[in-house]
PDB file of N, CA and C in Angstrom:
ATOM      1  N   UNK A   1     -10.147   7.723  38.232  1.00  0.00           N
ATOM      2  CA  UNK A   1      -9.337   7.708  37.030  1.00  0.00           C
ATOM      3  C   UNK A   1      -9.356   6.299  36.454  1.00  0.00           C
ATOM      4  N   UNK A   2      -9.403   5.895  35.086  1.00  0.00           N
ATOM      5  CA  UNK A   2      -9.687   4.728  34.558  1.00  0.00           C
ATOM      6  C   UNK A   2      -8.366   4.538  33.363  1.00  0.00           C
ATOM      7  N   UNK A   3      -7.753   4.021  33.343  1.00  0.00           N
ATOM      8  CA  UNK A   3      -6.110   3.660  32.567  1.00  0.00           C
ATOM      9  C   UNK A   3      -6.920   2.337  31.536  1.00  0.00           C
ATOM     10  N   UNK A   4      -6.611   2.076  30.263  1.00  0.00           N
ATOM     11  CA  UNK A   4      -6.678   1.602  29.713  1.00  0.00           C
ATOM     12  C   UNK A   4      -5.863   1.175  28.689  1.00  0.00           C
ATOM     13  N   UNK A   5      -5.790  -0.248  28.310  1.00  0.00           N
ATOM     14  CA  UNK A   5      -5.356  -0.401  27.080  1.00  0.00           C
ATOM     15  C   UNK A   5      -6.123  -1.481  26.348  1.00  0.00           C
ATOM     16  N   UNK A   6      -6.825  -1.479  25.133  1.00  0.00           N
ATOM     17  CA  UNK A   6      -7.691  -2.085  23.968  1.00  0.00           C
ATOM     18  C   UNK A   6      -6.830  -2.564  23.112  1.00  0.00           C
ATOM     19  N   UNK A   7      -7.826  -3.649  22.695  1.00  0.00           N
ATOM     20  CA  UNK A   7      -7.032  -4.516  21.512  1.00  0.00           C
ATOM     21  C   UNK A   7      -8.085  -4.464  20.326  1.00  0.00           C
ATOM     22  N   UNK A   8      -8.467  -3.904  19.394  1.00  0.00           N
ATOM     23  CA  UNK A   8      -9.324  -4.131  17.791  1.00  0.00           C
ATOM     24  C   UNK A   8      -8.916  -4.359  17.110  1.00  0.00           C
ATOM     25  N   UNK A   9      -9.516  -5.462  16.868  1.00  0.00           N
ATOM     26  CA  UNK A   9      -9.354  -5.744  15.043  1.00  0.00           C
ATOM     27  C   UNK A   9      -9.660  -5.366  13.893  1.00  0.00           C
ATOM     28  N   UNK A  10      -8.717  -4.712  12.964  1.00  0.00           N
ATOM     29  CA  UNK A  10      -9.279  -3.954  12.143  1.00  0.00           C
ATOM     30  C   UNK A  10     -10.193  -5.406  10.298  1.00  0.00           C
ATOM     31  N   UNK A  11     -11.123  -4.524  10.511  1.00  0.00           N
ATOM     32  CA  UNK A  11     -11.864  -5.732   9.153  1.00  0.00           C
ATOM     33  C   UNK A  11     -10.407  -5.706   7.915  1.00  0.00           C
ATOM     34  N   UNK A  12     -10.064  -6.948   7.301  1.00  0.00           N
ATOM     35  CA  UNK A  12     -10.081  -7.084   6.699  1.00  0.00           C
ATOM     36  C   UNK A  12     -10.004  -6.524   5.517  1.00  0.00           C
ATOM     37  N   UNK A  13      -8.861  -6.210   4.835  1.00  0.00           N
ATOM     38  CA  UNK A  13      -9.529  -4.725   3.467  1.00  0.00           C
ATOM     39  C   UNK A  13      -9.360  -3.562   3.867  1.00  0.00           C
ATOM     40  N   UNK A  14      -9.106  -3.504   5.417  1.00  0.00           N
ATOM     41  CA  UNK A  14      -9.300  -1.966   5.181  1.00  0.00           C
ATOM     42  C   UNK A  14      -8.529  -1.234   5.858  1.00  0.00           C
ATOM     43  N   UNK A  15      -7.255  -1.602   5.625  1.00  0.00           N
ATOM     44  CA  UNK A  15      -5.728  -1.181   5.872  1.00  0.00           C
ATOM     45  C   UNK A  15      -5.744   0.519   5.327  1.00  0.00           C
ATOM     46  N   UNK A  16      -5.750   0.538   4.334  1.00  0.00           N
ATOM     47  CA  UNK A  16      -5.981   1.927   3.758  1.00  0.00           C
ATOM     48  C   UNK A  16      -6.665   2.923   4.332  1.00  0.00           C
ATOM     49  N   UNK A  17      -7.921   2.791   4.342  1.00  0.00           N
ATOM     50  CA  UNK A  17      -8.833   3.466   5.239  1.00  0.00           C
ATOM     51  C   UNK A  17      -8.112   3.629   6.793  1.00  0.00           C
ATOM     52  N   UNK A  18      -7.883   2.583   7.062  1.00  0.00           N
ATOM     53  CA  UNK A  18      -6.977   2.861   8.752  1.00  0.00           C
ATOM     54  C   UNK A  18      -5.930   4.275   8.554  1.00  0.00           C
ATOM     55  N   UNK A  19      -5.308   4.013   7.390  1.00  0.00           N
ATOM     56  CA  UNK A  19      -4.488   5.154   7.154  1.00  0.00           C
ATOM     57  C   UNK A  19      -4.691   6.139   7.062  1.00  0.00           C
ATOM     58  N   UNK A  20      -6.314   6.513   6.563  1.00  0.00           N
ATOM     59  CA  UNK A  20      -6.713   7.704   5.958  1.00  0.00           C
ATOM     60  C   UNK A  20      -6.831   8.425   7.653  1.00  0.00           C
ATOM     61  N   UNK A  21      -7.538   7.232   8.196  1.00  0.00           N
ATOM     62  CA  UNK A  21      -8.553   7.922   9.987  1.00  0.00           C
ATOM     63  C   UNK A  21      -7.501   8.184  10.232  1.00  0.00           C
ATOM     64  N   UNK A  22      -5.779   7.502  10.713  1.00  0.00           N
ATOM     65  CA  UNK A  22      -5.069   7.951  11.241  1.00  0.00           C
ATOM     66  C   UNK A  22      -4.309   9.295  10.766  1.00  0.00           C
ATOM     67  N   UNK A  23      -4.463   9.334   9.874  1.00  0.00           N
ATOM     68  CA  UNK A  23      -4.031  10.847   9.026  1.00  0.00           C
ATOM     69  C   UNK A  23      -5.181  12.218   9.468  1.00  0.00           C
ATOM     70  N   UNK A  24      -6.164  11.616   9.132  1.00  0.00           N
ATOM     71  CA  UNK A  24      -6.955  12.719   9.264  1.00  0.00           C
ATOM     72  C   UNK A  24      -7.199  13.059  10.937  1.00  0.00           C
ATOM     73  N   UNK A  25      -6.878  12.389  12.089  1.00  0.00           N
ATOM     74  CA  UNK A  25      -6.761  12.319  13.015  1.00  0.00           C
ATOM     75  C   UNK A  25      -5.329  13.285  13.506  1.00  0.00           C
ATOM     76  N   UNK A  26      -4.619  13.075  12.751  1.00  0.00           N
ATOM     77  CA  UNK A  26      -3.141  13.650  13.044  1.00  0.00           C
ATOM     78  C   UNK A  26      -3.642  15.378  12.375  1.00  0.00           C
ATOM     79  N   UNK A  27      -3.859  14.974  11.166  1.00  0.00           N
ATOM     80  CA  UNK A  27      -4.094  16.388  10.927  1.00  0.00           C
ATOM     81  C   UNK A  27      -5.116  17.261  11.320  1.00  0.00           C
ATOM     82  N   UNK A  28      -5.716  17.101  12.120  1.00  0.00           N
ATOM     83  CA  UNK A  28      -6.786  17.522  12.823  1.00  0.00           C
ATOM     84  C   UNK A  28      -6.482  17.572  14.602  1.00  0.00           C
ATOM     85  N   UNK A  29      -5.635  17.568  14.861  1.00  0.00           N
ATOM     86  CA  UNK A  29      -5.354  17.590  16.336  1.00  0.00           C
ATOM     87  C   UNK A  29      -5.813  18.428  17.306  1.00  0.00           C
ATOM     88  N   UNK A  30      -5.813  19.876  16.600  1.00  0.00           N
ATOM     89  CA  UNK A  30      -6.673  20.947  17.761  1.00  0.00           C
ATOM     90  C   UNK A  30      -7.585  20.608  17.961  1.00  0.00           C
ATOM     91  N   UNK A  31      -8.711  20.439  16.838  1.00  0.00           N
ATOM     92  CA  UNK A  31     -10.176  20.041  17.559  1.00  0.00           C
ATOM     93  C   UNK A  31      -9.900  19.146  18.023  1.00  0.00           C
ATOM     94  N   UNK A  32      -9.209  17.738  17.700  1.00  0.00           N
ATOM     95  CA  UNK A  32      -9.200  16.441  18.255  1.00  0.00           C
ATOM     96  C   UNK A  32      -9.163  16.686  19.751  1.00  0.00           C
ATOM     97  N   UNK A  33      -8.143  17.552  20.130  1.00  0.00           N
ATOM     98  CA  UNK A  33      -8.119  17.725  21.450  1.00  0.00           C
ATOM     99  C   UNK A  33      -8.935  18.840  22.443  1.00  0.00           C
ATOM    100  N   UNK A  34      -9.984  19.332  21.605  1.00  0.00           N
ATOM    101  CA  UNK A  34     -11.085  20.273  22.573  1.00  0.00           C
ATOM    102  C   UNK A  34     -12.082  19.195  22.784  1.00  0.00           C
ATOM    103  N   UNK A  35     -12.059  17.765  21.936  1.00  0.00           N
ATOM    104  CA  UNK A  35     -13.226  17.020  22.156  1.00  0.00           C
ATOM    105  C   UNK A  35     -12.745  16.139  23.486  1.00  0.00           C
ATOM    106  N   UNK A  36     -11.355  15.970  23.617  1.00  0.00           N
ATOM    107  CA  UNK A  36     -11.003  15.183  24.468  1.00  0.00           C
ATOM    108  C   UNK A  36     -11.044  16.125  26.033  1.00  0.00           C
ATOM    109  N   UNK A  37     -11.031  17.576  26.071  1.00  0.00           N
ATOM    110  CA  UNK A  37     -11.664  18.129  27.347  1.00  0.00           C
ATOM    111  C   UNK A  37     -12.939  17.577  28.089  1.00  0.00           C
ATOM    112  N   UNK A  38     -14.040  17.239  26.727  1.00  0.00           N
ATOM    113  CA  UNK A  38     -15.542  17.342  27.743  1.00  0.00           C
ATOM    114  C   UNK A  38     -15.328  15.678  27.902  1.00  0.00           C
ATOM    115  N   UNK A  39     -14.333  14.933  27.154  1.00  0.00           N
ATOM    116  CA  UNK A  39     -14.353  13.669  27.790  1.00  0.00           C
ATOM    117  C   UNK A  39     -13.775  13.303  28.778  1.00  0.00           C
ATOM    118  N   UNK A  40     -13.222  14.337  29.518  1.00  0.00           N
ATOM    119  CA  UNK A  40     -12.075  14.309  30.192  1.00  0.00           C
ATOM    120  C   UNK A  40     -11.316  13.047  30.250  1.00  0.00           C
ATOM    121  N   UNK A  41     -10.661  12.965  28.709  1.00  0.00           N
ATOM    122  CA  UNK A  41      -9.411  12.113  28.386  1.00  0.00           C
ATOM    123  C   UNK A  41      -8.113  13.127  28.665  1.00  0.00           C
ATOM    124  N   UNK A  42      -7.195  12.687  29.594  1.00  0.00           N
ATOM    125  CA  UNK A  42      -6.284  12.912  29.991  1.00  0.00           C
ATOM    126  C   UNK A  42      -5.214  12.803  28.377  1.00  0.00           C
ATOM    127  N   UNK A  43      -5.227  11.441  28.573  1.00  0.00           N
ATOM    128  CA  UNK A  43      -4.468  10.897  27.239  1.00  0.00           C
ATOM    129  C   UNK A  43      -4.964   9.690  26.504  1.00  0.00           C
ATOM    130  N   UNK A  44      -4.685   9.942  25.681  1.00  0.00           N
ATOM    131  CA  UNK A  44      -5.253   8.903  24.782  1.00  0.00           C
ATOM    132  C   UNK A  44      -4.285   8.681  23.194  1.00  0.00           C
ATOM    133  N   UNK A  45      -3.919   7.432  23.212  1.00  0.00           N
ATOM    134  CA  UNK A  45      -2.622   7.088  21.958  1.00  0.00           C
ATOM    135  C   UNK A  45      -3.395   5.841  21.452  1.00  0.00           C
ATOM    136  N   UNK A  46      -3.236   5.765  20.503  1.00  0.00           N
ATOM    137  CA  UNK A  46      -3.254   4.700  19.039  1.00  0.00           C
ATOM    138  C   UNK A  46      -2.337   3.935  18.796  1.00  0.00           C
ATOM    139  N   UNK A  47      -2.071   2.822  19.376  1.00  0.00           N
ATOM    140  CA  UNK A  47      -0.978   1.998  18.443  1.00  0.00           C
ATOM    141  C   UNK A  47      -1.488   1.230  17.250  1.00  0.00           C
ATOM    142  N   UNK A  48      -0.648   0.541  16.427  1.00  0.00           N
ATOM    143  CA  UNK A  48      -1.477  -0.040  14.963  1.00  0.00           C
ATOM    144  C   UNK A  48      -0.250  -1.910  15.269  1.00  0.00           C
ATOM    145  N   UNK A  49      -0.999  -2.669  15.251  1.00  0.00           N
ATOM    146  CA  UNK A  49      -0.075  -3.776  14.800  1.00  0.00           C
ATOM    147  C   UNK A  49      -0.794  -4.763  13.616  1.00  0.00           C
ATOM    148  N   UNK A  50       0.183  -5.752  12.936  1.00  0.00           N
ATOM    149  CA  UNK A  50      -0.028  -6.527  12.370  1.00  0.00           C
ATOM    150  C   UNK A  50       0.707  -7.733  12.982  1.00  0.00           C
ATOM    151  N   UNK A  51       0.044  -8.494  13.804  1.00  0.00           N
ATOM    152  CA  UNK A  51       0.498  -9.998  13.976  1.00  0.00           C
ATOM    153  C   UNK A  51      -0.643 -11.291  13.223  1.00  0.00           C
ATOM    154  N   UNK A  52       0.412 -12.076  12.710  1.00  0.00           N
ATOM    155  CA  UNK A  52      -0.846 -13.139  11.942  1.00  0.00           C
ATOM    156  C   UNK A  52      -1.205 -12.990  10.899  1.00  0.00           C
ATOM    157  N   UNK A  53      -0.864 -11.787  10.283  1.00  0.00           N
ATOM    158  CA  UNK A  53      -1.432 -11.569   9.032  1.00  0.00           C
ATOM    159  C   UNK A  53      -2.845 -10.769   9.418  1.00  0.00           C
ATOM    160  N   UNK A  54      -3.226 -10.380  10.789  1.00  0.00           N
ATOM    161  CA  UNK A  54      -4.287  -9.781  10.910  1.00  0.00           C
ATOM    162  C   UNK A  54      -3.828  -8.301  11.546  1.00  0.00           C
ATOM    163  N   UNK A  55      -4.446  -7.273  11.298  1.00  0.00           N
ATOM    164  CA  UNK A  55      -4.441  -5.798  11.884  1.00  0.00           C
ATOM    165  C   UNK A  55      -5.387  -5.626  12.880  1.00  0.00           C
ATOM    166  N   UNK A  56      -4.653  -5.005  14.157  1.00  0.00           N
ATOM    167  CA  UNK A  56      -5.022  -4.416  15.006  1.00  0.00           C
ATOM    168  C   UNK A  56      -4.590  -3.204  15.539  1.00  0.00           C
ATOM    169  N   UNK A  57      -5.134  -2.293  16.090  1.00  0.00           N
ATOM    170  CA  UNK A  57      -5.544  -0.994  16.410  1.00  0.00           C
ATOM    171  C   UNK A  57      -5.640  -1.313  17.744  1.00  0.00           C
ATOM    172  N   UNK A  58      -4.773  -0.726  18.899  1.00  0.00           N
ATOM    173  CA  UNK A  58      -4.650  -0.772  20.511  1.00  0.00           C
ATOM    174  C   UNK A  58      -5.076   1.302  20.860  1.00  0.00           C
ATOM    175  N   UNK A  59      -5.796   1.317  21.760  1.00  0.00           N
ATOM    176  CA  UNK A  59      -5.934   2.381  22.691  1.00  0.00           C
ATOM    177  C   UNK A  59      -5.713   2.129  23.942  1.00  0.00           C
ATOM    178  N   UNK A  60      -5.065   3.242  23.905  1.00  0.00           N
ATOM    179  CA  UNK A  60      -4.027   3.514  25.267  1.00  0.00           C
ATOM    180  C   UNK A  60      -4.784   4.446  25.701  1.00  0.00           C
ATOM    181  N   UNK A  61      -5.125   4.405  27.040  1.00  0.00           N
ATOM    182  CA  UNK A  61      -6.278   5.903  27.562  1.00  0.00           C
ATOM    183  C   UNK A  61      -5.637   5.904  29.225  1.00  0.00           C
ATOM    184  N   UNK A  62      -5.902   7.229  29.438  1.00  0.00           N
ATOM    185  CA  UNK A  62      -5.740   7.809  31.010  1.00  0.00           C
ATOM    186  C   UNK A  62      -7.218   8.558  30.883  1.00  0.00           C
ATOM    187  N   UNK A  63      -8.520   8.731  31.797  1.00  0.00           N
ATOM    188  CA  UNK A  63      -9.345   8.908  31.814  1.00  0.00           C
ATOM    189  C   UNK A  63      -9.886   9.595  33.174  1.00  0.00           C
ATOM    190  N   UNK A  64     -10.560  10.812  33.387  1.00  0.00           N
ATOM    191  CA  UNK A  64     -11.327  10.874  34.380  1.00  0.00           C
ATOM    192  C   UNK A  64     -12.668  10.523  34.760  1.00  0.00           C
ATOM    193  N   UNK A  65     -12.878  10.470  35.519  1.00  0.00           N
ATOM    194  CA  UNK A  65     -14.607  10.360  35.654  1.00  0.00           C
ATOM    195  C   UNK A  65     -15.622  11.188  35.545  1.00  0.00           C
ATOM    196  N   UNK A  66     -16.587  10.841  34.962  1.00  0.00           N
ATOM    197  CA  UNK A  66     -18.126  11.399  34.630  1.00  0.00           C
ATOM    198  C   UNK A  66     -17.254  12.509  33.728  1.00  0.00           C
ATOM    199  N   UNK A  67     -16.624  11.758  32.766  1.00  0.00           N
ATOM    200  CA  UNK A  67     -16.917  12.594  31.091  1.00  0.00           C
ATOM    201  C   UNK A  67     -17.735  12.192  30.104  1.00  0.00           C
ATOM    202  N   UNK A  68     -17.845  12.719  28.656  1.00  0.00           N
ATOM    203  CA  UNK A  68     -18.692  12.597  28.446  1.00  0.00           C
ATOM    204  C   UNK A  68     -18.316  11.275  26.944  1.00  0.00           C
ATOM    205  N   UNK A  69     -18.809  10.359  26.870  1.00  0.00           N
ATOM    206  CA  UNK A  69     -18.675   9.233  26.120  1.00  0.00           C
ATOM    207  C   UNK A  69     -18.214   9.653  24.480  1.00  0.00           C
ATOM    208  N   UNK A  70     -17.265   9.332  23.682  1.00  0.00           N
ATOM    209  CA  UNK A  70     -17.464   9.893  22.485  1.00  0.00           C
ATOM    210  C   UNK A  70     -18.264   9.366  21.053  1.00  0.00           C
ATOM    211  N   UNK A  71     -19.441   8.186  22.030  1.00  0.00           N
ATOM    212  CA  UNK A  71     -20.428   7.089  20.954  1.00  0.00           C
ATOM    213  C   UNK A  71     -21.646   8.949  21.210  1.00  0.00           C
ATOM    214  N   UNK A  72     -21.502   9.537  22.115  1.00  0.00           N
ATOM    215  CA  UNK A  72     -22.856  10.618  22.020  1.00  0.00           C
ATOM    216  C   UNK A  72     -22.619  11.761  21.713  1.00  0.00           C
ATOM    217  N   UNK A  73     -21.325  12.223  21.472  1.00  0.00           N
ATOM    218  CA  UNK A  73     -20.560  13.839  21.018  1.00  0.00           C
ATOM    219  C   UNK A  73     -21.392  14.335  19.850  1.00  0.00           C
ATOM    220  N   UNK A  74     -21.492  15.243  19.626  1.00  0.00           N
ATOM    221  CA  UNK A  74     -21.959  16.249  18.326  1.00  0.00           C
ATOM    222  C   UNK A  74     -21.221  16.699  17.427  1.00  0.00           C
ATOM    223  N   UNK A  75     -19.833  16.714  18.247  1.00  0.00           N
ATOM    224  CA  UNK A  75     -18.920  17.206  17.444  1.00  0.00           C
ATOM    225  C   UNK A  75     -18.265  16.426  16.088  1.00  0.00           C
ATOM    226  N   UNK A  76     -18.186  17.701  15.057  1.00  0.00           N
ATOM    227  CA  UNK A  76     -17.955  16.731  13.901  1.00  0.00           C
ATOM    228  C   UNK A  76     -16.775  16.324  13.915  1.00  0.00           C
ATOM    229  N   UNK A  77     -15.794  16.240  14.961  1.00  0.00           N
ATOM    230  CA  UNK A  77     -14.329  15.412  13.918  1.00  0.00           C
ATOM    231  C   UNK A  77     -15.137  14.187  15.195  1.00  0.00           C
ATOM    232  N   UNK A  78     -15.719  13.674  16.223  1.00  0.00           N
ATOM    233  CA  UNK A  78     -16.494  12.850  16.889  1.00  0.00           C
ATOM    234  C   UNK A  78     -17.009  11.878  15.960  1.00  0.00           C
ATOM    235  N   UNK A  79     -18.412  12.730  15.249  1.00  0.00           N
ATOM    236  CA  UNK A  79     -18.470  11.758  14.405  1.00  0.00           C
ATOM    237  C   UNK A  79     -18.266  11.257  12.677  1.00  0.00           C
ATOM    238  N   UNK A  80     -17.156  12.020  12.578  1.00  0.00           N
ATOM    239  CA  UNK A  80     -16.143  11.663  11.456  1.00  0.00           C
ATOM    240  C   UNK A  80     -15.145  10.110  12.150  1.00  0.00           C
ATOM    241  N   UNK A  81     -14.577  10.713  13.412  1.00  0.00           N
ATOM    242  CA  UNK A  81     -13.924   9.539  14.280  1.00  0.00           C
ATOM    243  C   UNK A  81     -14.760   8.122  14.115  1.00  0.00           C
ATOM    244  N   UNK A  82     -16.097   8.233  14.524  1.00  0.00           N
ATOM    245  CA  UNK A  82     -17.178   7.155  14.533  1.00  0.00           C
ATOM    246  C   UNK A  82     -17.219   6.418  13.200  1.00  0.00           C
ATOM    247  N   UNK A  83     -17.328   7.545  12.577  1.00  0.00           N
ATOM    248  CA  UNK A  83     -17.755   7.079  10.859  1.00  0.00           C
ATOM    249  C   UNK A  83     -16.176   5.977  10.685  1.00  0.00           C
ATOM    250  N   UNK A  84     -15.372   6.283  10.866  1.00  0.00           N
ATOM    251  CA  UNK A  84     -13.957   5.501  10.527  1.00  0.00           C
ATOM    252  C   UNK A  84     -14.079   4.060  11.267  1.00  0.00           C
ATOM    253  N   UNK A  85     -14.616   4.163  12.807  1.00  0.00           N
ATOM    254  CA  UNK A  85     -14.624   3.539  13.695  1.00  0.00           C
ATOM    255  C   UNK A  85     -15.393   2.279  12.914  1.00  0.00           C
ATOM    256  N   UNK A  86     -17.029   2.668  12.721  1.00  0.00           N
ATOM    257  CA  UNK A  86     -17.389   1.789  11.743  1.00  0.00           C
ATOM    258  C   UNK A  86     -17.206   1.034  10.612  1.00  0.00           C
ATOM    259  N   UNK A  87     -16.462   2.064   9.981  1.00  0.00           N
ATOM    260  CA  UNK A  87     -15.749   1.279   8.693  1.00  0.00           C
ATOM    261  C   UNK A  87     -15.105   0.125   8.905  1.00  0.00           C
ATOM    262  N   UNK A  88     -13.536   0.733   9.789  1.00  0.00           N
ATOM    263  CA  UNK A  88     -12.369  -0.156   9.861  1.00  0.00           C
ATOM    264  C   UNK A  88     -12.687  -1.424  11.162  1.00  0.00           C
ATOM    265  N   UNK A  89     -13.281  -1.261  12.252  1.00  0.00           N
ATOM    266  CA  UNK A  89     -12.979  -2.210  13.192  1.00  0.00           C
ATOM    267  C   UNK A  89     -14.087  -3.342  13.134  1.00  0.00           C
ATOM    268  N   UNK A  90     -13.473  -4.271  13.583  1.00  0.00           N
ATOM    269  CA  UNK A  90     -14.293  -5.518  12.820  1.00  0.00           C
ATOM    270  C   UNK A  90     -15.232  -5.988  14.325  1.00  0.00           C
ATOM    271  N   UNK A  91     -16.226  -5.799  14.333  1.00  0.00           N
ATOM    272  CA  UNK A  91     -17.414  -5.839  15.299  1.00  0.00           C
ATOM    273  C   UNK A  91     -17.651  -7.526  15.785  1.00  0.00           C
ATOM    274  N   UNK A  92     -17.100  -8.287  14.795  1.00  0.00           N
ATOM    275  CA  UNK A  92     -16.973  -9.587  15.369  1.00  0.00           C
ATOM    276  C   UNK A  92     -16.077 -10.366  15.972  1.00  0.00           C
ATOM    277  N   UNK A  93     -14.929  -9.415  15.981  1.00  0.00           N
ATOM    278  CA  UNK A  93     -14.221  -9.967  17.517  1.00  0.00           C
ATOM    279  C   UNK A  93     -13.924  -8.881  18.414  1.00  0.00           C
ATOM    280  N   UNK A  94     -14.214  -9.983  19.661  1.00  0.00           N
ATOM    281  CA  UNK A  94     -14.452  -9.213  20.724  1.00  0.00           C
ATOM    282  C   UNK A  94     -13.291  -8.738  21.377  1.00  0.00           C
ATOM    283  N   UNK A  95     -13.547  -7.082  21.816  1.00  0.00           N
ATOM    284  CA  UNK A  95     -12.046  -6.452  22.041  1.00  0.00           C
ATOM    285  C   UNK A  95     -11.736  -6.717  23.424  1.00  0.00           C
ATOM    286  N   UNK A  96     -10.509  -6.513  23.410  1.00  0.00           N
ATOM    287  CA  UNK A  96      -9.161  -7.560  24.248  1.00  0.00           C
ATOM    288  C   UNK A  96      -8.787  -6.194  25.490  1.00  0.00           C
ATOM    289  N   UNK A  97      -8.976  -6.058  26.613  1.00  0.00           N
ATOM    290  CA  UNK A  97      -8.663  -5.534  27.831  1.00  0.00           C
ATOM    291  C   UNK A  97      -7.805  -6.004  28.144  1.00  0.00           C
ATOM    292  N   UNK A  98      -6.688  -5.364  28.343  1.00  0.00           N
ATOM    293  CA  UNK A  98      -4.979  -6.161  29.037  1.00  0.00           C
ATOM    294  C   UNK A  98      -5.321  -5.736  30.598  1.00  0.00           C
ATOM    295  N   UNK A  99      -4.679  -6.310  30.956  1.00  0.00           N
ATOM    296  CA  UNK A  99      -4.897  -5.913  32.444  1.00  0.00           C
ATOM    297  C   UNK A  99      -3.617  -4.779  32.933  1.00  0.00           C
ATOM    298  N   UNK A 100      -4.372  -4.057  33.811  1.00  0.00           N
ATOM    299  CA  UNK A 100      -3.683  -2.850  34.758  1.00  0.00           C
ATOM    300  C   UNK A 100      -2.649  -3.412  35.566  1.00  0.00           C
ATOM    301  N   UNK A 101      -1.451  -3.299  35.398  1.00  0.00           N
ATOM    302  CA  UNK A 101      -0.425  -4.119  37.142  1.00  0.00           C
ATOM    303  C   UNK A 101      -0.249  -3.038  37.604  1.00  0.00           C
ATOM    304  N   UNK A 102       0.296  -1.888  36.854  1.00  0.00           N
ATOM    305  CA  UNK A 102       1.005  -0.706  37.393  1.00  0.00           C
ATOM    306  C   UNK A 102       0.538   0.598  37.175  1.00  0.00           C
ATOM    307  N   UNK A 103       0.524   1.702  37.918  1.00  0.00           N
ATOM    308  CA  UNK A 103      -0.316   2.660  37.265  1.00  0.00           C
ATOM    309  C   UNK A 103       1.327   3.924  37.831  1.00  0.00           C
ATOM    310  N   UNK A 104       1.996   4.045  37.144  1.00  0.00           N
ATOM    311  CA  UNK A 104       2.810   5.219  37.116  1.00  0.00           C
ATOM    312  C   UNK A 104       3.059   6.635  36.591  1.00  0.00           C
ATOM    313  N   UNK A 105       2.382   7.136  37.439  1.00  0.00           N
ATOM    314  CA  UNK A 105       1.754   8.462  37.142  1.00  0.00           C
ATOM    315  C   UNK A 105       2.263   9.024  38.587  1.00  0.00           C
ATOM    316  N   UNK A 106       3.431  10.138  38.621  1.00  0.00           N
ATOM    317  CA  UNK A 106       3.821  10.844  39.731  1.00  0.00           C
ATOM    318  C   UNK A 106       2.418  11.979  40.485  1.00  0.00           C
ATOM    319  N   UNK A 107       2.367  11.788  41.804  1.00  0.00           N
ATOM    320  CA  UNK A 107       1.244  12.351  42.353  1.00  0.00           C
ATOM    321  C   UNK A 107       0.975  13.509  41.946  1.00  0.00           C
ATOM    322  N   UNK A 108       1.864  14.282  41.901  1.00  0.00           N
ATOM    323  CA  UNK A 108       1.148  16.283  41.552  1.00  0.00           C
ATOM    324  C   UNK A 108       0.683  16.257  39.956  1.00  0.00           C
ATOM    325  N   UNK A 109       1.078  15.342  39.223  1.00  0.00           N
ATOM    326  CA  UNK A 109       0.101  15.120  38.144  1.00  0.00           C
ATOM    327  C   UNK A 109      -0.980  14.229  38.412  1.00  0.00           C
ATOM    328  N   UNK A 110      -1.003  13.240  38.858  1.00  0.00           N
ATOM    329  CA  UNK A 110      -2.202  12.676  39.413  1.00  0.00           C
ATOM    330  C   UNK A 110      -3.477  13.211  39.832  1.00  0.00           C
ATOM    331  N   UNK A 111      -3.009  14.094  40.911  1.00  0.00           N
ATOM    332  CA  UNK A 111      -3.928  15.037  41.534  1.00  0.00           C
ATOM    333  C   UNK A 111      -4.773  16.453  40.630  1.00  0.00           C
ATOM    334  N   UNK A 112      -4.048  16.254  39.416  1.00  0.00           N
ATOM    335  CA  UNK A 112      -4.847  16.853  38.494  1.00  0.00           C
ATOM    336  C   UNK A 112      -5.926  15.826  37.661  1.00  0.00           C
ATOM    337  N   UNK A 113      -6.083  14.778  37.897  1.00  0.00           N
ATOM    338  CA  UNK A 113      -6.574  14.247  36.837  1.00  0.00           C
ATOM    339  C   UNK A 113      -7.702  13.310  37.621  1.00  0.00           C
ATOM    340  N   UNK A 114      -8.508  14.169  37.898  1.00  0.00           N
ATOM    341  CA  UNK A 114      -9.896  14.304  38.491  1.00  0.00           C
ATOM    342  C   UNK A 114     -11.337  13.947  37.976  1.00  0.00           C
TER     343      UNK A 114
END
């Protein structure tokens, strides 16, 4: 199981567009979540901040192993997701891994998440 949390920076300009992916993301949730089966993403959340005058975009993930990546999916809200991905996140700074201290997740759910 792989727990995560990401830090991106969103480019510059493109606050709006962030809004649109996160909308169309919300409104799209069923498929959103048949794509997250073959990845076997447990969970996966979006936070949005602005510190500095700059925007960033955090993912929060609970993950199993040997799923399937969502840079190679077929599926179209995948790469509609991608298409946004490209737009908004700014490829020249490099994203920020917080570190793991605690992993609190009660065992009989644990033991599902394989």
């Amino acid at each position: 199981m792989d727990v995560e949390l990401t830090r991106f920076r969103v480019k510059k300009g493109k606050s709006e567009v962030v809004d649109e992916w996160l909308k169309f993301l919300n409104n799209h949730m069923e498929e959103v979540l048949v794509t997250l089966e073959g990845e076997k993403m447990y969970v996966e959340t979006i936070f949005r901040e602005t510190l500095d005058g700059a925007e960033y975009l955090y993912w929060y993930s609970v993950q199993g192993e040997g799923g399937q990546a969502v840079e190679t999916s077929t599926h179209w809200i995948d790469e509609k997701h991608m298409a946004y991905w490209q737009e908004c996140i700014d490829p020249d700074f490099e994203a920020v891994d917080l570190s793991v201290e605690a992993i609190m997740i009660p065992r009989h759910i644990r033991n599902h998440m394989k």
